[in-house]
Protein backbone atom coordinates (compact mmCIF):
# COMPACT_ATOMS: atom_id res chain seq x y z
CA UNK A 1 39.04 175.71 79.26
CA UNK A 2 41.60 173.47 81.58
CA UNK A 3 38.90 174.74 84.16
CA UNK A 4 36.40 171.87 82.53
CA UNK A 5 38.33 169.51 82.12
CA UNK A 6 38.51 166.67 84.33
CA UNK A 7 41.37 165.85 86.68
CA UNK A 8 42.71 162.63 85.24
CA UNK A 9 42.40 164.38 81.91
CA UNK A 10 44.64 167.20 83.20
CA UNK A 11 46.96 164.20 84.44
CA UNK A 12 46.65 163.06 81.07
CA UNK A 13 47.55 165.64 79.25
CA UNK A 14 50.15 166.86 81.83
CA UNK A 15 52.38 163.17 81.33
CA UNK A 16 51.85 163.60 77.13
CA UNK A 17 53.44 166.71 77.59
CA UNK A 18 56.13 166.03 79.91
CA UNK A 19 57.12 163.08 77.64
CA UNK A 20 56.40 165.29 74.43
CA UNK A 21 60.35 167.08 74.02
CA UNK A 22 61.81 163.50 74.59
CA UNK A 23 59.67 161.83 71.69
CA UNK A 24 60.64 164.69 69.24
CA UNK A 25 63.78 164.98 70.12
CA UNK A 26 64.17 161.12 69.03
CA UNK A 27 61.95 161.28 66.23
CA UNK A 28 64.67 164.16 64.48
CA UNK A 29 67.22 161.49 65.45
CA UNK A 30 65.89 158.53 63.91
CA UNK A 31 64.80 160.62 60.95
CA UNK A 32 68.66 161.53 60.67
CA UNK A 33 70.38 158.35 61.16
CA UNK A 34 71.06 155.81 58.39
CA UNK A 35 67.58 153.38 58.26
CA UNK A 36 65.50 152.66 55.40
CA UNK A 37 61.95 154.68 55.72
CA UNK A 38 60.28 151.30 57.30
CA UNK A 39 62.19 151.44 59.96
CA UNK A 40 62.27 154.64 60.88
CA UNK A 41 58.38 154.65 60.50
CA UNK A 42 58.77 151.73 63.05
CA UNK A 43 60.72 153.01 65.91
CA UNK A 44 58.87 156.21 65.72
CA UNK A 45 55.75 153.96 66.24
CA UNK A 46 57.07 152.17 69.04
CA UNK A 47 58.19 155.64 70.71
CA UNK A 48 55.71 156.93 70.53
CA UNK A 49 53.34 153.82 71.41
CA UNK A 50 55.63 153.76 75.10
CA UNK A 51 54.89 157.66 75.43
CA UNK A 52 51.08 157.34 75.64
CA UNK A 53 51.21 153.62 77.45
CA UNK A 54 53.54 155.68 80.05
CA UNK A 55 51.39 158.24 80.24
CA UNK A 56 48.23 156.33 80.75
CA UNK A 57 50.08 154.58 83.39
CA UNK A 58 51.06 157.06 85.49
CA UNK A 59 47.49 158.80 84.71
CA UNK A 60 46.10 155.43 86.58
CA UNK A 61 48.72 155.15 89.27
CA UNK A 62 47.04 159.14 90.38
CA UNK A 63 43.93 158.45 89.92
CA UNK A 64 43.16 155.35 91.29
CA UNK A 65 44.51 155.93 95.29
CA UNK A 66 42.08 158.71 94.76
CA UNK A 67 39.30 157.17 93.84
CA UNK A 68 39.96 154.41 96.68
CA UNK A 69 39.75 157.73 98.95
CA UNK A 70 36.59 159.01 97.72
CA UNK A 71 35.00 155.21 98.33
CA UNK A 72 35.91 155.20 101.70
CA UNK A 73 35.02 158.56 102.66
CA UNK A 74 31.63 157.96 100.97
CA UNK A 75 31.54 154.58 102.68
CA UNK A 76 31.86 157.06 106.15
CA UNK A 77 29.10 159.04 105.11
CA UNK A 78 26.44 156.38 104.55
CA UNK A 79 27.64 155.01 107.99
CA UNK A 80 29.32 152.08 106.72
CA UNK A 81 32.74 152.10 108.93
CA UNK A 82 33.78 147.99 108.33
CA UNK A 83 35.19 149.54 104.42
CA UNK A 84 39.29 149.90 105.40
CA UNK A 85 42.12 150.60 102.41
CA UNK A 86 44.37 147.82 102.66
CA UNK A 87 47.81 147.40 103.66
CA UNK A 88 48.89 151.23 103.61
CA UNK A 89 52.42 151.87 103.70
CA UNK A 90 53.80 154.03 106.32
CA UNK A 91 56.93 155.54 104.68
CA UNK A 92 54.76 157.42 101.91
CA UNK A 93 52.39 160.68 101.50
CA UNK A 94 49.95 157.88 100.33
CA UNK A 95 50.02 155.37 103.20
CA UNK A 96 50.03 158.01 105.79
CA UNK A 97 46.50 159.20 104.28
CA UNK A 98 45.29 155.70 104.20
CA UNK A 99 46.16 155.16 107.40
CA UNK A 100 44.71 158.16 108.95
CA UNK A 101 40.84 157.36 106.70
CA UNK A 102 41.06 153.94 108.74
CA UNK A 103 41.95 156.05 112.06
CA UNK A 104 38.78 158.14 110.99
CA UNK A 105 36.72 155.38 110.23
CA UNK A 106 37.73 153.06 113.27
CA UNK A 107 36.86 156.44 115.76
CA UNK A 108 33.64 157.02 113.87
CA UNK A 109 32.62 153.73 114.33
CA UNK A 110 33.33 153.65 118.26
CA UNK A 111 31.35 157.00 118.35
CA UNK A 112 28.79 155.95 116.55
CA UNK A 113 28.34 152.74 118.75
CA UNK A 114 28.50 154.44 122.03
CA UNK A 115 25.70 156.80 120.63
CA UNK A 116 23.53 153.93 120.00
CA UNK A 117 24.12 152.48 123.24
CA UNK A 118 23.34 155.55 124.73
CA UNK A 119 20.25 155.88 122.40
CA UNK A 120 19.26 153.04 123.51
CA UNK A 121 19.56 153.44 127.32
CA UNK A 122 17.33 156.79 126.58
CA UNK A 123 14.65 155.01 124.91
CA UNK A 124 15.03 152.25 127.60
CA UNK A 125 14.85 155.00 130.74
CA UNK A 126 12.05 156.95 128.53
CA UNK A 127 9.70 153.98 128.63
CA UNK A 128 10.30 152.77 131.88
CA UNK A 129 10.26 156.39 133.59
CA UNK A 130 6.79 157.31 135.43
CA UNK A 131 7.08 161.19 133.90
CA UNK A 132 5.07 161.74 130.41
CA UNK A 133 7.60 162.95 128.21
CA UNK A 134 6.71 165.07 124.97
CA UNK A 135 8.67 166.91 122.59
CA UNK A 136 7.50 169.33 120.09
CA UNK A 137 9.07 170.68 116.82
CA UNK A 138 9.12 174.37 115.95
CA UNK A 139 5.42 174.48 114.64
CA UNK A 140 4.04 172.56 117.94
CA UNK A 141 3.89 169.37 116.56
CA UNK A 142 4.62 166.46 118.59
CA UNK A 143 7.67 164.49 117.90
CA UNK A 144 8.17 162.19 120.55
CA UNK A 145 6.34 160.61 123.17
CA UNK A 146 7.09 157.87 125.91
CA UNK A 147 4.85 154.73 127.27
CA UNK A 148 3.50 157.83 130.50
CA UNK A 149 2.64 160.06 127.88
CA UNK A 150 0.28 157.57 125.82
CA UNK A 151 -1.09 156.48 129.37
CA UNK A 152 -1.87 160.21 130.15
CA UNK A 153 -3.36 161.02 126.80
CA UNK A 154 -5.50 157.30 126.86
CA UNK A 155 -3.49 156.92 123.15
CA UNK A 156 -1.02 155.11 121.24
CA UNK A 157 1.99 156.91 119.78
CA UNK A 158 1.00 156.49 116.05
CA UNK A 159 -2.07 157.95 117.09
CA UNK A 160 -0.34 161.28 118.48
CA UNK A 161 2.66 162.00 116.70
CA UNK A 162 2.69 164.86 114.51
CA UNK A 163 -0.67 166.38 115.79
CA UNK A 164 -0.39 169.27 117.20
CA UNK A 165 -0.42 170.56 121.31
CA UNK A 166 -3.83 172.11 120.65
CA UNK A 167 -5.14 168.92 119.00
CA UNK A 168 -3.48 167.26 122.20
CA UNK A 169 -4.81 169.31 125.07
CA UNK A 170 -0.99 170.62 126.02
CA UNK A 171 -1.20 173.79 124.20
CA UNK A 172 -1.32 176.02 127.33
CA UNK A 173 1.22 173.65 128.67
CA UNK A 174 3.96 174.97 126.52
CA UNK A 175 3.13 178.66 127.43
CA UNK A 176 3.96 180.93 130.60
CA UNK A 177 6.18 179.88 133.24
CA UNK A 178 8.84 177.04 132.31
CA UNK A 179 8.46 175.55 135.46
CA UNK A 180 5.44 175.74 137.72
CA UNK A 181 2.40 173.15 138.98
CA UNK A 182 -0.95 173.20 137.63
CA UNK A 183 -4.16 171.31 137.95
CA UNK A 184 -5.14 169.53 134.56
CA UNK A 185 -7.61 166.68 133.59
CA UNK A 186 -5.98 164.78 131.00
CA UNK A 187 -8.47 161.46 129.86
CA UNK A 188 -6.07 159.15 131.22
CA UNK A 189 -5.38 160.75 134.44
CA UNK A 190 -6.56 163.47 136.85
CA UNK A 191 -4.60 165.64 139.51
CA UNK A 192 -1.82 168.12 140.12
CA UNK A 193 0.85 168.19 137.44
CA UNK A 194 4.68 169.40 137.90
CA UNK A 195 5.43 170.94 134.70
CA UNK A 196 8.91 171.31 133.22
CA UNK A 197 9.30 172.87 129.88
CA UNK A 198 12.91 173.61 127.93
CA UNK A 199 14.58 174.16 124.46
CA UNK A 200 16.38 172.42 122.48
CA UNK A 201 17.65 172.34 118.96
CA UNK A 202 17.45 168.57 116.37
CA UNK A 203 19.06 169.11 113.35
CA UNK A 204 19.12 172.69 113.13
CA UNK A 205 15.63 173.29 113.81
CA UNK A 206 14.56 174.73 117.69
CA UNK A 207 12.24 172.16 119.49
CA UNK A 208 10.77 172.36 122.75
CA UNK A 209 10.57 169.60 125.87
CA UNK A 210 7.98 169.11 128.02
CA UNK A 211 8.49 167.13 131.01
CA UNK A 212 5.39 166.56 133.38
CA UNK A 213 5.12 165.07 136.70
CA UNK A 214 2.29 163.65 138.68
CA UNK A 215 2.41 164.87 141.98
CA UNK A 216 -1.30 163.88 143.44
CA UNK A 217 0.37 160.87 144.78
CA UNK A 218 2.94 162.74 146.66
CA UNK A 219 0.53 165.22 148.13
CA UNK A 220 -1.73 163.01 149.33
CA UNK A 221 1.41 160.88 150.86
CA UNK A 222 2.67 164.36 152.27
CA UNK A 223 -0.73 165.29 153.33
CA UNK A 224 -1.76 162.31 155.04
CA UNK A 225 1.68 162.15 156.83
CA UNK A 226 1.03 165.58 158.42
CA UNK A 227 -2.36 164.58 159.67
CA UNK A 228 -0.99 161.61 161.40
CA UNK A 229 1.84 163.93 162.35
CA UNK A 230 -0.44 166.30 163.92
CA UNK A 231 -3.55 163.59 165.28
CA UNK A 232 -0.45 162.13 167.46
CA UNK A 233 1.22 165.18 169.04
CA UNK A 234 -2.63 166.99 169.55
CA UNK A 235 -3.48 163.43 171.22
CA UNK A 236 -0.45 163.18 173.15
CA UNK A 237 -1.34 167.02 174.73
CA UNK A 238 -4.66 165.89 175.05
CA UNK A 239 -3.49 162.79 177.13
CA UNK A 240 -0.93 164.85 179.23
CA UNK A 241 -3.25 166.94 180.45
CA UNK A 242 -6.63 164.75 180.28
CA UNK A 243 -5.31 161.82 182.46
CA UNK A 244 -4.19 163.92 185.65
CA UNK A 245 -7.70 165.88 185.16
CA UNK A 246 -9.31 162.21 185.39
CA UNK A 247 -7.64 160.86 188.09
CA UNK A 248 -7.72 163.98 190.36
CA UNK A 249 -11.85 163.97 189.65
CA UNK A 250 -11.86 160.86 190.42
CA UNK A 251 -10.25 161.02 193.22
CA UNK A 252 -12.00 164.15 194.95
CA UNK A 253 -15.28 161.86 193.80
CA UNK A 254 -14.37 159.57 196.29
CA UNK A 255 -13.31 161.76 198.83
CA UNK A 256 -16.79 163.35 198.56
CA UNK A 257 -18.72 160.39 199.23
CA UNK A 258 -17.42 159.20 201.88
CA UNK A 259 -18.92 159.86 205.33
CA UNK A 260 -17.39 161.29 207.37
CA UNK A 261 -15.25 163.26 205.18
CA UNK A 262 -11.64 164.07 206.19
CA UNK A 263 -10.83 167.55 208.06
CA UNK A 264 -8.63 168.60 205.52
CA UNK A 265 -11.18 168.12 202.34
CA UNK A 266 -12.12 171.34 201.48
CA UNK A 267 -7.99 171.98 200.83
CA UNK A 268 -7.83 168.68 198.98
CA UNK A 269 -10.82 169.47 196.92
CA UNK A 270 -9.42 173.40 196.65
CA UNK A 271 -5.53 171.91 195.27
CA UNK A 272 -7.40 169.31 192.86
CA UNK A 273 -9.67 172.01 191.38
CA UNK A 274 -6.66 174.31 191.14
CA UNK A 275 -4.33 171.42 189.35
CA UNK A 276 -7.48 170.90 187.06
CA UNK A 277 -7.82 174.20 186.23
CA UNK A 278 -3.57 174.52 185.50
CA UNK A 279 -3.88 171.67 183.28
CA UNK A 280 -6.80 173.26 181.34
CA UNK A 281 -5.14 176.63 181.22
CA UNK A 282 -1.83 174.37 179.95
CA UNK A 283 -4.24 172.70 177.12
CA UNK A 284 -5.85 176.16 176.13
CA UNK A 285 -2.27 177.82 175.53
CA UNK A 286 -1.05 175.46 173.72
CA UNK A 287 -4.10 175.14 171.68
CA UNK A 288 -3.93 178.73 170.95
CA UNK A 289 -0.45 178.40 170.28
CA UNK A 290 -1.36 175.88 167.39
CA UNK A 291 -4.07 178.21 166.16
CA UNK A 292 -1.83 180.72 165.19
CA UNK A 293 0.77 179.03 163.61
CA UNK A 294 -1.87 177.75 161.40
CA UNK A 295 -3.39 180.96 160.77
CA UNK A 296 -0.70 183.09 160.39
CA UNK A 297 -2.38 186.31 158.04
CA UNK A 298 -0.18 187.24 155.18
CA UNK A 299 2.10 190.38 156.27
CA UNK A 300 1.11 193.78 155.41
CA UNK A 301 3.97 195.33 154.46
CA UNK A 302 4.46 199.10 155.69
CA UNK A 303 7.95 201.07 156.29
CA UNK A 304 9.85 199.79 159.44
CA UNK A 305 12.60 201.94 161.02
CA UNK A 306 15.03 199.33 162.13
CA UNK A 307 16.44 200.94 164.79
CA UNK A 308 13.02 201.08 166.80
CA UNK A 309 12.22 198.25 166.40
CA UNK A 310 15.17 196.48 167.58
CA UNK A 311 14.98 198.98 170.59
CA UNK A 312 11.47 198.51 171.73
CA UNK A 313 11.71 195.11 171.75
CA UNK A 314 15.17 194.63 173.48
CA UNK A 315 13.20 197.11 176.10
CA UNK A 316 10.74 194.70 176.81
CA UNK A 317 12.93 192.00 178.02
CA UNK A 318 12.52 192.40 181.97
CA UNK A 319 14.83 189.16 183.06
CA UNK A 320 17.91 191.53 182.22
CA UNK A 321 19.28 194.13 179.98
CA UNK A 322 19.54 193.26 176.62
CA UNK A 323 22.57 195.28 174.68
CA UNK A 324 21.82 196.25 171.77
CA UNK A 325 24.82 197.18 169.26
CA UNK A 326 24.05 200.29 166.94
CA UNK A 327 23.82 199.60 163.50
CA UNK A 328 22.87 201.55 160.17
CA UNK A 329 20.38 204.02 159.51
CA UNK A 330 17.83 201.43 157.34
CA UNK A 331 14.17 200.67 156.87
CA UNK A 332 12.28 197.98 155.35
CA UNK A 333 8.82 196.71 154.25
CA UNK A 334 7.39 194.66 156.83
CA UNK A 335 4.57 193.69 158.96
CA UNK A 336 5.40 196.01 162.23
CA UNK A 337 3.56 193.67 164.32
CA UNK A 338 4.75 190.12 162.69
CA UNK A 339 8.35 191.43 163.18
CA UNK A 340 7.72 192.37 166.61
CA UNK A 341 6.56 188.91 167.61
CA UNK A 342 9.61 187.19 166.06
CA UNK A 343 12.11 189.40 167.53
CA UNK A 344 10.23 188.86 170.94
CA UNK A 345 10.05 185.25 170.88
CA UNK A 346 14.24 185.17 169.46
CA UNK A 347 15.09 187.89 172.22
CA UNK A 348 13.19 185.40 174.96
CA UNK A 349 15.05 182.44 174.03
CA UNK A 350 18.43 184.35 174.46
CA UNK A 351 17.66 185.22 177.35
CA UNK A 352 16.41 181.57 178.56
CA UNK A 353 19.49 180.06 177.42
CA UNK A 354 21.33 183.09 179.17
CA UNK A 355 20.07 182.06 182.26
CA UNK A 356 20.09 178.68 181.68
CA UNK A 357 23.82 178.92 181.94
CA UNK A 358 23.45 180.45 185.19
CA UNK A 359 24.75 184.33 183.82
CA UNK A 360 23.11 187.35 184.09
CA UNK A 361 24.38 188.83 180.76
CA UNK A 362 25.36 188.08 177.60
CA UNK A 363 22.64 188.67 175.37
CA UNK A 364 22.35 190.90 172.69
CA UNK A 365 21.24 191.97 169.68
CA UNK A 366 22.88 193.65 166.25
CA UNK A 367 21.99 194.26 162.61
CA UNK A 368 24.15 194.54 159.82
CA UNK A 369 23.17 195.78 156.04
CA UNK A 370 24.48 194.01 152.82
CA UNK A 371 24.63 194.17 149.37
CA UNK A 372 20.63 193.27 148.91
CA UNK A 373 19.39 192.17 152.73
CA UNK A 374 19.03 193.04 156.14
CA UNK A 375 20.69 190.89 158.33
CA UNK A 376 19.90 190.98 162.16
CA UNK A 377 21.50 188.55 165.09
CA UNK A 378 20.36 187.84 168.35
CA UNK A 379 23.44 186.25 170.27
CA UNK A 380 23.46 184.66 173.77
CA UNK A 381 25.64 183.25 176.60
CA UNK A 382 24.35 179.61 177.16
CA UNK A 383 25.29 176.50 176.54
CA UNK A 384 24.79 176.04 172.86
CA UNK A 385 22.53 174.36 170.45
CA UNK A 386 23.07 170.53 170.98
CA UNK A 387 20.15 169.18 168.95
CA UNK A 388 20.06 171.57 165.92
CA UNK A 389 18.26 168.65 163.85
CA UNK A 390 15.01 168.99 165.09
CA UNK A 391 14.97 173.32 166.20
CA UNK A 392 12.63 173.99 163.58
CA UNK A 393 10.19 171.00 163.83
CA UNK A 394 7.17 172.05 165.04
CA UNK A 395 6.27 170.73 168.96
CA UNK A 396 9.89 170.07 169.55
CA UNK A 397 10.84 171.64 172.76
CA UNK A 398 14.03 171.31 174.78
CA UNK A 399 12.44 173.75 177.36
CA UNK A 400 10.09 172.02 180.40
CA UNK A 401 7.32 174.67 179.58
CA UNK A 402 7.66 175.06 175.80
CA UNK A 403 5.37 174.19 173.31
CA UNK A 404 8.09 173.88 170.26
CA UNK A 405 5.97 176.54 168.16
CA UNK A 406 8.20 179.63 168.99
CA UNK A 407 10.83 179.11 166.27
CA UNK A 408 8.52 177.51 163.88
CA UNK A 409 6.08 180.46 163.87
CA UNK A 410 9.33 182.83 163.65
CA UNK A 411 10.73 180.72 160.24
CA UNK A 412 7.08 181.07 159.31
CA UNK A 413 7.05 184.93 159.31
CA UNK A 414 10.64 185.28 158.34
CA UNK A 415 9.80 183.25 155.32
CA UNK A 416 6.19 185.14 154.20
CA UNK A 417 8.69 188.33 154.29
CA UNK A 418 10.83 186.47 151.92
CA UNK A 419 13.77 185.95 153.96
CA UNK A 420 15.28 183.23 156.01
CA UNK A 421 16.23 182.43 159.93
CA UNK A 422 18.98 180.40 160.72
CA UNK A 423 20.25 179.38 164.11
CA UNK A 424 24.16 177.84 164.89
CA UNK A 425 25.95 177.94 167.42
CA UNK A 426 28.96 181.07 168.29
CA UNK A 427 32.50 180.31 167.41
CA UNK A 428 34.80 180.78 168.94
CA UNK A 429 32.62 182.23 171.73
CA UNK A 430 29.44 180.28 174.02
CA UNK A 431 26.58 180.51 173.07
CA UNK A 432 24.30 180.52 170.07
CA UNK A 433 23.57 182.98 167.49
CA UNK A 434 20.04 183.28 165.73
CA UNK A 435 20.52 185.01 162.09
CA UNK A 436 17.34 187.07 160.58
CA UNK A 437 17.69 187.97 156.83
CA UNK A 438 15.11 190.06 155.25
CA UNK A 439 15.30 191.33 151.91
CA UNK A 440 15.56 195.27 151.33
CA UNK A 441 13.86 195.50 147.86
């Protein structure tokens, strides 16, 4: 029963009882004392009329601090944080709570400002951003969209919220890989699309983002960068060996018709044809050289005995003995013949730089096994790498022969394998050090 009552009830009833021994107690006394029956009717009136005005009283003096609580707490939950008690004393149970509501309310507020600002610096980046973004609740519908995503879909956001990603065209979008690039034809826009999908959860509920970048632009930008790339170094091989062929014809066309000719023309004509034919031997290898960096096949993988391998190559080196430090007992799944070209071409430039440094030994080769990899090292004794910028862009050479393809085409074939080559230079030793990983599995 006091279960149903209501709290200022209970308080109620609580200060009648408190009071209730007093008020008999001086009822029985007035009713015993010497006073004619008015009177004592009376006194026992105003007794009793103080006992229920006291009680009411402190009933109100309870009840009211907590019903200023429950106003500004329900002020904080419809957002409104400018309600503060007023005045709250801070030597008293009551003040101290007032005090810490108007703490609450004062750090609700500054929360709920910065979350507006920041609200509003995501709406301001989401419109000005050149990425369509989309987000869709738990049954694929969309929720949000941004100014790219209504240019890409050719419509205005009231005409694509809450449709679905079928209705849209992005249904296959949000399945398969998170990340990956496809090729989609949206009616605003056509071309290559980076795709970049993620969860999230709003208000309990899971919701997915969908993030998608044009990258047609940057393609063609990269693409027609590498043509230019590539038109100037082809036309500056072309030149290097095309201008000495001119002027050397030209040259033994004169010296043909004149008459008499000099004694010694038939060796003039005989060096000119064989500096002509150098050049067009230079221009054919490095032609060729091009040709297969740009054809490289795909490997085809087939058990490789490490060991061997290292050892045939090392054998082939002729210049001087390569050393070649045992390691462990370990094959892989390679292209024989891809790896053999890489080691050679590593293996060659040791030695080059070996000699370079005017020493007839130094280089050598080792392998080492980790965890998941296979991790081989060809080291040499020259003077270091002094331009490690630029070792792995393709048709840069620090050699007076080279063709700068060497290291590219090794990165190339280290890379279809699914591993990695590195070159830095020895510490605390001369010398440089060219690292081969290769995965095992």
């Amino acid at each position: 029963m006091a279960n149903r009552l209501k709290h200022e009830t209970r308080i109620l009833l609580l200060t009648l009882l408190s009071g209730a021994p007093a008020v008999l107690l001086s009822v029985w006394l007035l009713c015993r004392m010497d006073f004619s029956n008015a009177t004592r009717w009376m006194l026992a009136c105003v007794v009793i009329a103080i006992w229920w005005a006291f009680s009411f009283v402190v009933r109100e003096r309870v009840v009211r601090p907590m019903q200023t609580v429950s106003n500004l707490l329900s002020a904080l939950r419809e957002e409104d944080f400018s309600v503060r008690a007023r005045n709250p004393r801070r030597d008293d149970a009551l003040g101290e709570l007032m005090q810490e509501v108007n703490a609450l309310s004062q750090m609700l507020r500054e929360q709920r400002l910065g979350a507006l600002e920041a609200s509003a610096l995501l709406r301001t980046v989401m419109t000005e951003i050149e990425v369509a973004v989309f987000t869709f609740d738990d049954a694929r519908r969309l929720k949000l969209v941004n100014r790219a995503g209504e240019r890409l879909l050719a419509r205005p956001s009231e005409q694509l919220l809450d449709r679905t990603a079928v209705e849209l065209g992005l249904g296959d979008l949000l399945n398969g890989e998170a990340a990956r690039t496809v090729a989609v034809n949206f009616p605003g826009s056509t071309g290559r699309w980076g795709i970049r999908r993620s969860s999230f959860r709003q208000e309990g509920r899971p919701h997915q983002l969908l993030v998608m970048t044009d990258l047609s632009r940057a393609l063609r930008d990269e693409e027609r960068q590498a043509w230019q790339r590539i038109v100037r170094v082809i036309g500056h091989e072309l030149n290097n060996s095309l201008a000495p062929i001119k002027s050397i014809a030209g040259t033994m066309g004169t010296m043909l018709a004149r008459s008499p000719r000099p004694e010694d023309w038939e060796a003039d004509l005989h060096n000119g044809l064989g500096i002509i034919a150098s050049r067009a031997d230079s221009l054919s290898r490095f032609m060729e050289a091009y040709a297969r960096l740009a054809r490289l096949p795909p490997p085809r993988r087939r058990p490789v005995d490490v060991g061997l391998w290292v050892q045939r190559v090392a054998g082939l080196e002729t210049r001087m003995k390569v050393e070649v430090e045992p390691g462990p007992d370990i094959k892989v799944s390679a292209d024989h013949d891809q790896l053999e070209q890489l080691l050679i071409n590593l293996i060659r430039n040791a030695v080059d730089a070996t000699l370079e440094n005017a020493r007839d030994s130094g280089a050598r080769v080792s392998w080492t096994k980790s965890t998941d990899a296979l991790e081989v090292r060809v080291w040499d004794a020259g003077p270091g790498l002094s331009e490690s910028a630029n070792l792995f862009v393709p048709f840069f050479t620090t050699k007076p022969n080279g063709t700068g393809l060497g290291l590219v085409l090794c990165r190339q074939i280290a890379e279809a394998h699914g591993g990695s080559l590195s070159l830095q230079n020895a510490k605390p030793a001369h010398g440089c050090v060219a690292t081969l990983r290769l995965p095992l599995a």
